[in-house]
N, C-alpha and C. Protein backbone atom coordinates (compact mmCIF):
# COMPACT_ATOMS: atom_id res chain seq x y z
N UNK A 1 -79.13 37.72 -1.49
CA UNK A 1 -78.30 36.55 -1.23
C UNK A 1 -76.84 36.94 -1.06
N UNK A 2 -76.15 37.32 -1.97
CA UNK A 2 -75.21 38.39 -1.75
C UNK A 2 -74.64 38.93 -0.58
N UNK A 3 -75.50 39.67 -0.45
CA UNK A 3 -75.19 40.98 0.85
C UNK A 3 -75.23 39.38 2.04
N UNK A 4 -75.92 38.53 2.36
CA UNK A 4 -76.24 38.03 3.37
C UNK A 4 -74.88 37.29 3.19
N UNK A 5 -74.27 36.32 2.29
CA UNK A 5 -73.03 35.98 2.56
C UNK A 5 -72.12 36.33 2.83
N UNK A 6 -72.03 37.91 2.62
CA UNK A 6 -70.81 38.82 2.81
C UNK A 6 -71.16 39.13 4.06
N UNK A 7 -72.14 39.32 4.85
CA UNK A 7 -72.16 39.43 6.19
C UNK A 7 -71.76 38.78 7.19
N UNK A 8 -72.25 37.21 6.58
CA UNK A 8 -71.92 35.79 7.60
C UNK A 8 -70.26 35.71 6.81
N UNK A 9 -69.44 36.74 6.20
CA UNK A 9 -68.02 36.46 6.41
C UNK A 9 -67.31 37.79 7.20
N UNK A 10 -68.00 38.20 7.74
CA UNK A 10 -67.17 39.75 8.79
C UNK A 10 -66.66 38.81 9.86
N UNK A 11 -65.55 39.89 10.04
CA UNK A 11 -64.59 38.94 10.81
C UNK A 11 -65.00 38.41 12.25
N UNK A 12 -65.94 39.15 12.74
CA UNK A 12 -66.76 38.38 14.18
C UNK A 12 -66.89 37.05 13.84
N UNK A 13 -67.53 36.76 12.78
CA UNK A 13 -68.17 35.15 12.76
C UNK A 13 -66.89 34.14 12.02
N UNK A 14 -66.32 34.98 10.99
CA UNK A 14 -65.48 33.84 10.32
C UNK A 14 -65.27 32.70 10.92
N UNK A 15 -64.49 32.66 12.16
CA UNK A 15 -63.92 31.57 13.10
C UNK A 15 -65.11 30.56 13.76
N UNK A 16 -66.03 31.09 13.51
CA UNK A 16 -67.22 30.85 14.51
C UNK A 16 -67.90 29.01 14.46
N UNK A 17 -68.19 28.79 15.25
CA UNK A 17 -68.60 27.09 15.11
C UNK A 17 -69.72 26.70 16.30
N UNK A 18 -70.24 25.72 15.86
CA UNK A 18 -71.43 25.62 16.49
C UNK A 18 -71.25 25.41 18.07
N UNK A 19 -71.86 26.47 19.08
CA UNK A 19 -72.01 26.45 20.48
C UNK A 19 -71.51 27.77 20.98
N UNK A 20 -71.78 28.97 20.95
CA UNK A 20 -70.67 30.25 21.31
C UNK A 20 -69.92 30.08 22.33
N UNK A 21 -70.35 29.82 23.14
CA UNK A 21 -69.82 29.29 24.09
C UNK A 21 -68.24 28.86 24.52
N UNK A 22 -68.19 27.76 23.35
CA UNK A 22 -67.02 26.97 23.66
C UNK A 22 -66.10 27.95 22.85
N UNK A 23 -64.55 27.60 23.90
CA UNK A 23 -63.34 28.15 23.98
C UNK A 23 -63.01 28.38 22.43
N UNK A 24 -63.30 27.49 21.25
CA UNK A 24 -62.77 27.19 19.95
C UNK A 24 -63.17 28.45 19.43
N UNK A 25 -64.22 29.53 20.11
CA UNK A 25 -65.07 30.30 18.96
C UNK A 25 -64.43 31.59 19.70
N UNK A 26 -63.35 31.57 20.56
CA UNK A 26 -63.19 32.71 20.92
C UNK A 26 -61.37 33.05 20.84
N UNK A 27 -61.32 32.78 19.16
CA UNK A 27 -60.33 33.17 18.31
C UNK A 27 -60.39 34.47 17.62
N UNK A 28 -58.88 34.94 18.01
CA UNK A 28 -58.90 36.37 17.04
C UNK A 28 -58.65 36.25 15.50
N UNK A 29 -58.81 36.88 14.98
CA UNK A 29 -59.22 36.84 13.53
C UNK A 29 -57.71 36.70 13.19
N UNK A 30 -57.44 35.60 12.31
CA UNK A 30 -56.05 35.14 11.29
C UNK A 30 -55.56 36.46 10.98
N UNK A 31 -54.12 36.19 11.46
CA UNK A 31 -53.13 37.13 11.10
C UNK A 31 -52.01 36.59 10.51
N UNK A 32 -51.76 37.22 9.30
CA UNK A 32 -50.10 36.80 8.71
C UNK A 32 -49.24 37.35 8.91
N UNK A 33 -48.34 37.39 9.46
CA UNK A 33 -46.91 37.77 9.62
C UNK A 33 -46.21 37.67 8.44
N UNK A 34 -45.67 38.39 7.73
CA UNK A 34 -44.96 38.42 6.55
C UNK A 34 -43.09 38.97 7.43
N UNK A 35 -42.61 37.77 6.79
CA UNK A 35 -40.87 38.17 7.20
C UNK A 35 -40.69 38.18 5.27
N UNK A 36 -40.17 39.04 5.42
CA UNK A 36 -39.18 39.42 3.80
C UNK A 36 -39.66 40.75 3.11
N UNK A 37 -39.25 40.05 1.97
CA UNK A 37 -39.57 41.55 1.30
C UNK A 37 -41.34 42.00 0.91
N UNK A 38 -41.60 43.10 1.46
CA UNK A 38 -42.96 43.11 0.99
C UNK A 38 -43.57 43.26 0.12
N UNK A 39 -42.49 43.37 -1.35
CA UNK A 39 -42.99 43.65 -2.81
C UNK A 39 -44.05 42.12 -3.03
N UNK A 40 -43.31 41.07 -2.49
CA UNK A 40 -43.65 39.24 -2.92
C UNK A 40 -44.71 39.59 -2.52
N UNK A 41 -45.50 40.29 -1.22
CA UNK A 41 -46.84 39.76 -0.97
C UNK A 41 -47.77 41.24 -1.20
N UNK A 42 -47.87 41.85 -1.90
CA UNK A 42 -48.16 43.52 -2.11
C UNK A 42 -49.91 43.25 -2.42
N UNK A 43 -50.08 42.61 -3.31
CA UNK A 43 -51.23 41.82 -3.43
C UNK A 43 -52.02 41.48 -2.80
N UNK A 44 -51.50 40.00 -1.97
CA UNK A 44 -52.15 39.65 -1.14
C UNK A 44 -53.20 39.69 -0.43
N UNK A 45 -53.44 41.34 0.01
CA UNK A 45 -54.60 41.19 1.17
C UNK A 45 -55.82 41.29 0.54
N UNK A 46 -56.12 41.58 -0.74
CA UNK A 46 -57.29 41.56 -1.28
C UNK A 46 -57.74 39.99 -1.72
N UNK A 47 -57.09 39.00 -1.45
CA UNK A 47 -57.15 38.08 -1.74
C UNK A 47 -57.41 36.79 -0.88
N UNK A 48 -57.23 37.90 0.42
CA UNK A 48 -57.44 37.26 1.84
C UNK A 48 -58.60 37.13 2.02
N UNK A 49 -60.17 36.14 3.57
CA UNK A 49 -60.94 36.72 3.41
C UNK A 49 -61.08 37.51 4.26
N UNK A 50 -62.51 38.45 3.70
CA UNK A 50 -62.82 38.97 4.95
C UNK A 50 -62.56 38.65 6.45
N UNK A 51 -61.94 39.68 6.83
CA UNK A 51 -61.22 39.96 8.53
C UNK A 51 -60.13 39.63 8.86
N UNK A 52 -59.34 38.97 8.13
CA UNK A 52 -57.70 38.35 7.94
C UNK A 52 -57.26 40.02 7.42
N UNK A 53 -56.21 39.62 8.64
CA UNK A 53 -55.04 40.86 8.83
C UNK A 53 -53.59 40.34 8.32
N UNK A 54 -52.80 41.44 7.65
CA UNK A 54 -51.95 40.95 7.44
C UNK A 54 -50.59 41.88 7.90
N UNK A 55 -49.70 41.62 8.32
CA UNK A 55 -48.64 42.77 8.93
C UNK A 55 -47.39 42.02 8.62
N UNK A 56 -46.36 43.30 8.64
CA UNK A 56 -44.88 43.09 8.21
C UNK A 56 -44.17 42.68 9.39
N UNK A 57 -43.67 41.07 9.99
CA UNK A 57 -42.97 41.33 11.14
C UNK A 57 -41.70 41.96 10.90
N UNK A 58 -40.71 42.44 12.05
CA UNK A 58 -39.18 42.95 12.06
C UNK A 58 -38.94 41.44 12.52
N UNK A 59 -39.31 40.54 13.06
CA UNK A 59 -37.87 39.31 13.35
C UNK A 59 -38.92 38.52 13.76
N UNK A 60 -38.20 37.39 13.76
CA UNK A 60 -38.72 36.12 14.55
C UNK A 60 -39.38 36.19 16.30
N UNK A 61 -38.62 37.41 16.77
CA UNK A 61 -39.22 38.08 17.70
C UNK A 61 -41.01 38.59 18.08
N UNK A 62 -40.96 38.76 16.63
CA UNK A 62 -42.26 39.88 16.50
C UNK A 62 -43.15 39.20 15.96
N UNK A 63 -43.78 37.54 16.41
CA UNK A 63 -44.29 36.88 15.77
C UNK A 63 -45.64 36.80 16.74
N UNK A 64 -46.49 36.65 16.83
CA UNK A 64 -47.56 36.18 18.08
C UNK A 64 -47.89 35.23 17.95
N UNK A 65 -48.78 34.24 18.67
CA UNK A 65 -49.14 33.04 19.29
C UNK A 65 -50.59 33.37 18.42
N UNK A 66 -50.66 32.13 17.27
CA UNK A 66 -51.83 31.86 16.33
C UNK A 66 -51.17 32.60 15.37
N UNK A 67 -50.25 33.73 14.63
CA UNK A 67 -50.00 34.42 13.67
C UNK A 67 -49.49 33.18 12.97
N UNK A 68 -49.69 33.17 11.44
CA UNK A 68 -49.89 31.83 10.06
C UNK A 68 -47.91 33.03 10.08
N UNK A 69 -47.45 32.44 9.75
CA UNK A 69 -45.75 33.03 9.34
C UNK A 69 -45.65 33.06 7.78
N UNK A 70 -45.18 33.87 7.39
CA UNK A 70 -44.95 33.60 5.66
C UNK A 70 -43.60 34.20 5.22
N UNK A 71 -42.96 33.34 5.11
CA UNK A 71 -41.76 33.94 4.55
C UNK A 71 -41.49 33.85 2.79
N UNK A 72 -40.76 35.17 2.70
CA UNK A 72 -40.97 35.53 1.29
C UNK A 72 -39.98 35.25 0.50
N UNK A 73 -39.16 34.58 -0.41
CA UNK A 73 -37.88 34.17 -0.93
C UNK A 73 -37.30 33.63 -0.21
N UNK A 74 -37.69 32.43 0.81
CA UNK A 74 -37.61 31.82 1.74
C UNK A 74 -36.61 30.43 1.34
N UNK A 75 -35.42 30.08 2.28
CA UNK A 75 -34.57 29.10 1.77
C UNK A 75 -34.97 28.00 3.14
N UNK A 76 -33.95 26.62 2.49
CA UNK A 76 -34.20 25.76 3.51
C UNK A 76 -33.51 26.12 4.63
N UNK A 77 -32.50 27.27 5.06
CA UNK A 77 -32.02 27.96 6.18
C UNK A 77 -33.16 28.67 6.97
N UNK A 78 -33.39 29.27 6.29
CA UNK A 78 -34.70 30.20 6.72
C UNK A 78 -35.39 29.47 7.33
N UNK A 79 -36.16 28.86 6.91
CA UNK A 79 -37.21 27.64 7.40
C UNK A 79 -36.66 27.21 8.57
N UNK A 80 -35.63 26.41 8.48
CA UNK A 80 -35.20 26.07 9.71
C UNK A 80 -34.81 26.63 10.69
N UNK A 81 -34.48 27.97 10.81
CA UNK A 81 -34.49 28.92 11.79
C UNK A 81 -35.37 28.99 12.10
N UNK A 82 -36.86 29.35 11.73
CA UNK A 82 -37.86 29.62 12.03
C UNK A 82 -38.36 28.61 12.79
N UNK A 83 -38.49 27.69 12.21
CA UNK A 83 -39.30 26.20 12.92
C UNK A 83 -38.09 26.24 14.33
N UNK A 84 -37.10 26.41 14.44
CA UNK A 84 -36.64 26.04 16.12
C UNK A 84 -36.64 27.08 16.58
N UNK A 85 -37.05 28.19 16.14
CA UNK A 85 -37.35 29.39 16.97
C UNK A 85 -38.79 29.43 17.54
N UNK A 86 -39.48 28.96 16.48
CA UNK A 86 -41.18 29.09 16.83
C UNK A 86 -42.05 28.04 17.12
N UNK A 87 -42.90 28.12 18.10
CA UNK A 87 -43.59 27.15 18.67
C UNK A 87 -44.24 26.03 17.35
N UNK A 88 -43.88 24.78 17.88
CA UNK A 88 -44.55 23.59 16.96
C UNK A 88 -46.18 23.97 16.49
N UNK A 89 -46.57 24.76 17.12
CA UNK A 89 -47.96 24.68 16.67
C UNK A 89 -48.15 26.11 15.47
N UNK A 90 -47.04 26.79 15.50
CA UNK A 90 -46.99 27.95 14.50
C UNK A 90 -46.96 27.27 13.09
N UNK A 91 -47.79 27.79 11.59
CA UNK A 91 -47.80 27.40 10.54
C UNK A 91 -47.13 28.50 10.30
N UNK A 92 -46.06 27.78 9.02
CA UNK A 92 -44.93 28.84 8.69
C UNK A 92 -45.38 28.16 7.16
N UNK A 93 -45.73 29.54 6.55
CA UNK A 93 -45.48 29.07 5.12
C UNK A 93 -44.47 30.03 4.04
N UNK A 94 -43.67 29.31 3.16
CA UNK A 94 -42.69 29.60 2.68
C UNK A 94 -43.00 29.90 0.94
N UNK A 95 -43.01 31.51 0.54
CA UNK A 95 -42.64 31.83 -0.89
C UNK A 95 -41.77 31.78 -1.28
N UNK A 96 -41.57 30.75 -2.45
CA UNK A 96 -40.04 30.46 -3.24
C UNK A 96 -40.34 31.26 -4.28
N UNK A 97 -39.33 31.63 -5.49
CA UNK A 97 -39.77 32.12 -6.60
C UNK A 97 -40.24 30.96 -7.65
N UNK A 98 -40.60 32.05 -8.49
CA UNK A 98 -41.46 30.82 -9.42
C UNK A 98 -40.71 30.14 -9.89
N UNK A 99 -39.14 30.00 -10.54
CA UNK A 99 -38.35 29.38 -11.03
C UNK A 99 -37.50 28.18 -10.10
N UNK A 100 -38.17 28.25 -8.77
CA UNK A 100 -37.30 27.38 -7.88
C UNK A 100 -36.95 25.99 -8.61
N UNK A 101 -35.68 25.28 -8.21
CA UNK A 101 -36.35 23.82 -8.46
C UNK A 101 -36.57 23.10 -7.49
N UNK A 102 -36.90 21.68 -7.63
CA UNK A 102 -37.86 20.98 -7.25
C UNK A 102 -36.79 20.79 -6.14
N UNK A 103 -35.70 20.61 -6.21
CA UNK A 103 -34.99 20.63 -4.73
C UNK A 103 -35.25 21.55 -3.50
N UNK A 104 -35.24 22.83 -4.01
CA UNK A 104 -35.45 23.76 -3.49
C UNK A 104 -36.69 23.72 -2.37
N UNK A 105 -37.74 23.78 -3.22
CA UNK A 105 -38.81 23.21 -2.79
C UNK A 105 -39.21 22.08 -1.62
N UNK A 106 -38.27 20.57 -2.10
CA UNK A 106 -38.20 19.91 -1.00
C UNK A 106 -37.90 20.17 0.34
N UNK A 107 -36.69 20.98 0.15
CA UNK A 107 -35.62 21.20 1.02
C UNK A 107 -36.67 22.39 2.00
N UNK A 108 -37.30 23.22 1.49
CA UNK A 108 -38.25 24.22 2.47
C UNK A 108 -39.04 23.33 3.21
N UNK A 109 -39.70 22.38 2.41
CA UNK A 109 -40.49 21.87 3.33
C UNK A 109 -39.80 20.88 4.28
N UNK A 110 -39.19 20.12 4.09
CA UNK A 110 -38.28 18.75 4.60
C UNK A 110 -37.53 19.55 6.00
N UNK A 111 -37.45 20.57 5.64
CA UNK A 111 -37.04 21.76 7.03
C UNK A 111 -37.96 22.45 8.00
N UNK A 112 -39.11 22.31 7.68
CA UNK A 112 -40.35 22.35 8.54
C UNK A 112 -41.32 23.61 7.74
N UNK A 113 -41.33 24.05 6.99
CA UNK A 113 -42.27 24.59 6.15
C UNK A 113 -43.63 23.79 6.48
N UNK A 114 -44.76 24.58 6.75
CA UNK A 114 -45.95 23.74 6.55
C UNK A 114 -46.50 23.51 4.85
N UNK A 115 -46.01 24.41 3.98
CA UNK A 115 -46.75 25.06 3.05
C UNK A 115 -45.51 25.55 1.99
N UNK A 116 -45.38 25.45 0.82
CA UNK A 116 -44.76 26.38 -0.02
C UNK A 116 -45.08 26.57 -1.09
N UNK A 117 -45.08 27.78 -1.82
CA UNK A 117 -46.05 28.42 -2.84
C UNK A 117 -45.17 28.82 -3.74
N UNK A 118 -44.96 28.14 -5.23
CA UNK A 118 -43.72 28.92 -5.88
C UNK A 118 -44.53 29.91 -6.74
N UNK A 119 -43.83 31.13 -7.23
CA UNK A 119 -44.44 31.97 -7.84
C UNK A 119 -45.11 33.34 -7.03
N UNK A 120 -46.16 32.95 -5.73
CA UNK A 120 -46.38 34.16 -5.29
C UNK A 120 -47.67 34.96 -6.24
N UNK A 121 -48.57 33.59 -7.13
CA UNK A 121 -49.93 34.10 -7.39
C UNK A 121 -50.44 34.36 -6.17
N UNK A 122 -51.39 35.88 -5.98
CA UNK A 122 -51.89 36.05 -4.74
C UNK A 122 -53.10 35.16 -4.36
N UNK A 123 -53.94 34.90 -5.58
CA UNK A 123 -54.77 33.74 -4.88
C UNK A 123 -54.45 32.52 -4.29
N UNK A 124 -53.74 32.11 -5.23
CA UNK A 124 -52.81 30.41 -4.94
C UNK A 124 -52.26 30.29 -3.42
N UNK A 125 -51.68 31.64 -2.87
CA UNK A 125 -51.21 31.75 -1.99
C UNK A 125 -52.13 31.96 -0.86
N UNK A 126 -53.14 32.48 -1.06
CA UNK A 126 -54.55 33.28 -0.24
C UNK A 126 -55.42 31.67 0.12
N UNK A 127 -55.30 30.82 -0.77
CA UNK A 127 -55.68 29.93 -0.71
C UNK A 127 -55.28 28.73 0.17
N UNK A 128 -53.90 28.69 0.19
CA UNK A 128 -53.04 27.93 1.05
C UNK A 128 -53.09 28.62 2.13
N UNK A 129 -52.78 29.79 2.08
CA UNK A 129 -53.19 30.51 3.81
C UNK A 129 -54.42 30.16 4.69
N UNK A 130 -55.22 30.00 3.76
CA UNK A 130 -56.67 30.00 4.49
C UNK A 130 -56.81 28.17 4.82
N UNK A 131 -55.96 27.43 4.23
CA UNK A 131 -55.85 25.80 4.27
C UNK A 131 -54.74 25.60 5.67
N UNK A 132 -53.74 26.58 5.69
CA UNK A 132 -53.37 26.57 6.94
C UNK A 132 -53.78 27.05 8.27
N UNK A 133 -55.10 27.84 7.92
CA UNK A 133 -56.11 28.27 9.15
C UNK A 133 -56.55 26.84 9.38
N UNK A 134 -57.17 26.58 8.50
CA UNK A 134 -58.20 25.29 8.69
C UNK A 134 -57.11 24.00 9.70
N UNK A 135 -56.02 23.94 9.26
CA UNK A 135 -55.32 22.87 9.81
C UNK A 135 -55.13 23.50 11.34
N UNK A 136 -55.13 24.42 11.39
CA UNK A 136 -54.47 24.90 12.99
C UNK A 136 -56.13 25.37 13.85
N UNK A 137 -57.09 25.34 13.22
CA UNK A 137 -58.30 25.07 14.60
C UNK A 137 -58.81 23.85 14.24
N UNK A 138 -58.26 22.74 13.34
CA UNK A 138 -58.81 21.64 13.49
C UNK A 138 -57.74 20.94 14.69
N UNK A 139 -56.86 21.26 14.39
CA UNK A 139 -55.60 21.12 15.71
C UNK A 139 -56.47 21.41 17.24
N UNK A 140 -56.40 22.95 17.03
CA UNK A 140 -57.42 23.27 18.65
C UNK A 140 -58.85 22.42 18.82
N UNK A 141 -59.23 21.87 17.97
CA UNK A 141 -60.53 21.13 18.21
C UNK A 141 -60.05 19.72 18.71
N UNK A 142 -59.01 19.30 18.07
CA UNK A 142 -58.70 17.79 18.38
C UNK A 142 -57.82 17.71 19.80
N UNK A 143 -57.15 19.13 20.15
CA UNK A 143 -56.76 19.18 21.49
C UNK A 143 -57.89 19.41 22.43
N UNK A 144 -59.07 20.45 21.93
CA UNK A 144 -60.36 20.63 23.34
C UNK A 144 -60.80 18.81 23.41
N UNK A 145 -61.41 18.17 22.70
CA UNK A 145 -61.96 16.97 22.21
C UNK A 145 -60.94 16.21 23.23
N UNK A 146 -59.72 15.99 22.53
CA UNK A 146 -58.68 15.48 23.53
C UNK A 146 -58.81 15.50 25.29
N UNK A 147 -58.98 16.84 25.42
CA UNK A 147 -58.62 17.45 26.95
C UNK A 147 -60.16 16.66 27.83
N UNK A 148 -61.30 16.99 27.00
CA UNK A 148 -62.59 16.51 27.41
C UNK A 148 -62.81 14.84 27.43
N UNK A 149 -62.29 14.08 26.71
CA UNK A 149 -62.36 12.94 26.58
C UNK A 149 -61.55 12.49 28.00
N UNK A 150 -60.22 13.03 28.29
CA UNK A 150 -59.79 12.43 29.30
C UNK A 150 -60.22 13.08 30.73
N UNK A 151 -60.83 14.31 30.58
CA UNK A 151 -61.57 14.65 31.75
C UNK A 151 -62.76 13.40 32.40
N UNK A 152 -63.22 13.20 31.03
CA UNK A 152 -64.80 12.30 30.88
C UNK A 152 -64.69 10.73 31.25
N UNK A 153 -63.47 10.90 30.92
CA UNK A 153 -63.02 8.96 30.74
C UNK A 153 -62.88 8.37 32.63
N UNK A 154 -63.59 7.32 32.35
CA UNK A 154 -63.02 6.50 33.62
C UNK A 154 -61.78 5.87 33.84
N UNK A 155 -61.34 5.48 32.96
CA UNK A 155 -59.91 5.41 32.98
C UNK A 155 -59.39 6.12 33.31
N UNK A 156 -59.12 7.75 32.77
CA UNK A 156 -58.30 8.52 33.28
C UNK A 156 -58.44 8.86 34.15
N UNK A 157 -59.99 8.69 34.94
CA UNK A 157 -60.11 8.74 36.60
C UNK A 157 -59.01 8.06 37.53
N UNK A 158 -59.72 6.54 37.33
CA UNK A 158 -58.81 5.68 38.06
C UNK A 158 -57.67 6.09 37.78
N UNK A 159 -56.71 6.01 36.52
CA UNK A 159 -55.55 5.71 36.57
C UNK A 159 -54.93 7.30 37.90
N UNK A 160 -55.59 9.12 37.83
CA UNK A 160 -55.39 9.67 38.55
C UNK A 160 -55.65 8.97 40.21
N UNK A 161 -56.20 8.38 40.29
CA UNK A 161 -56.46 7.76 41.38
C UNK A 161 -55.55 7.37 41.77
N UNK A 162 -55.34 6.55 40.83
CA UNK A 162 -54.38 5.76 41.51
C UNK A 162 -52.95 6.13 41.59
N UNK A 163 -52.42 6.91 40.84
CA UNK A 163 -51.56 8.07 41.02
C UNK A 163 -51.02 8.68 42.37
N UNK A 164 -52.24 9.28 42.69
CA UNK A 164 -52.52 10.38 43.44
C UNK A 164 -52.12 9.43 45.11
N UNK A 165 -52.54 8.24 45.20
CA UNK A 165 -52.18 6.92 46.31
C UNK A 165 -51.07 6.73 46.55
């Protein structure tokens, strides 16, 4: 039983959902981008699951398209650089220290933080990472769903129709 669950989590299937086929299942395996210091997340990858990569970016530059962002002693400046640098659909999550206060806190998220983790337990954090996977292909599902519905719709026929006149 064991061995068979640890198999159905190698990183081929993790992402995987019913139909191979469709576009949703042909995601590369979750990557974190870590901006800061790398002592905060040293931990971490054992805590990740199976097939989640994790790498040190140099800048806001060095981010890719689907990479989860994590910034490490992260302020409400920070955050907000990030969020108008990086595409709306990027999850940026923000490590405060454990002593932050509750302002602090607000202020990361209220600045576009998806996520903030005070303290920097590696599970707690491994955990929210993997909650911000889930939010960003339920996103790509509600955009394919989206895209197909108005392909499908008669309405959006006509109204191209009538457009197009």
């Amino acid at each position: 039983m064991l061995v068979h669950v640890n198999q159905a989590r190698t990183a081929d299937r993790y992402a995987g959902a019913p139909g191979p086929g469709l576009p949703i299942n042909r995601v590369a395996a979750p990557t974190v981008a870590v901006l800061g210091h790398p002592g905060w997340t040293a931990a971490l990858p054992a805590h990740l699951p199976a097939g989640w990569r994790m790498r040190a970016a140099a800048g806001l530059d060095d981010i890719h398209a689907g990479d989860i962002v994590l910034l490490t002693d992260a302020t409400e400046g920070d955050v907000a650089v990030a969020r108008a640098a990086l595409s709306g659909r990027t999850r940026i999550a923000a490590l405060v220290a454990g002593d932050a206060p509750a302002d602090a806190v607000a202020g990361v998220l209220t600045a576009g933080a998806d996520v903030c983790v005070r303290g920097g337990q590696p599970a707690i954090l491994a955990g929210h990472l993997v909650a911000c996977r889930r939010r960003q292909l339920a996103e790509r599902w509600a955009g394919l769903q989206a895209a197909a519905t108005c392909r499908s719709s008669p309405t959006a026929l006509d109204q191209r129709t009538v457009d197009a006149e």
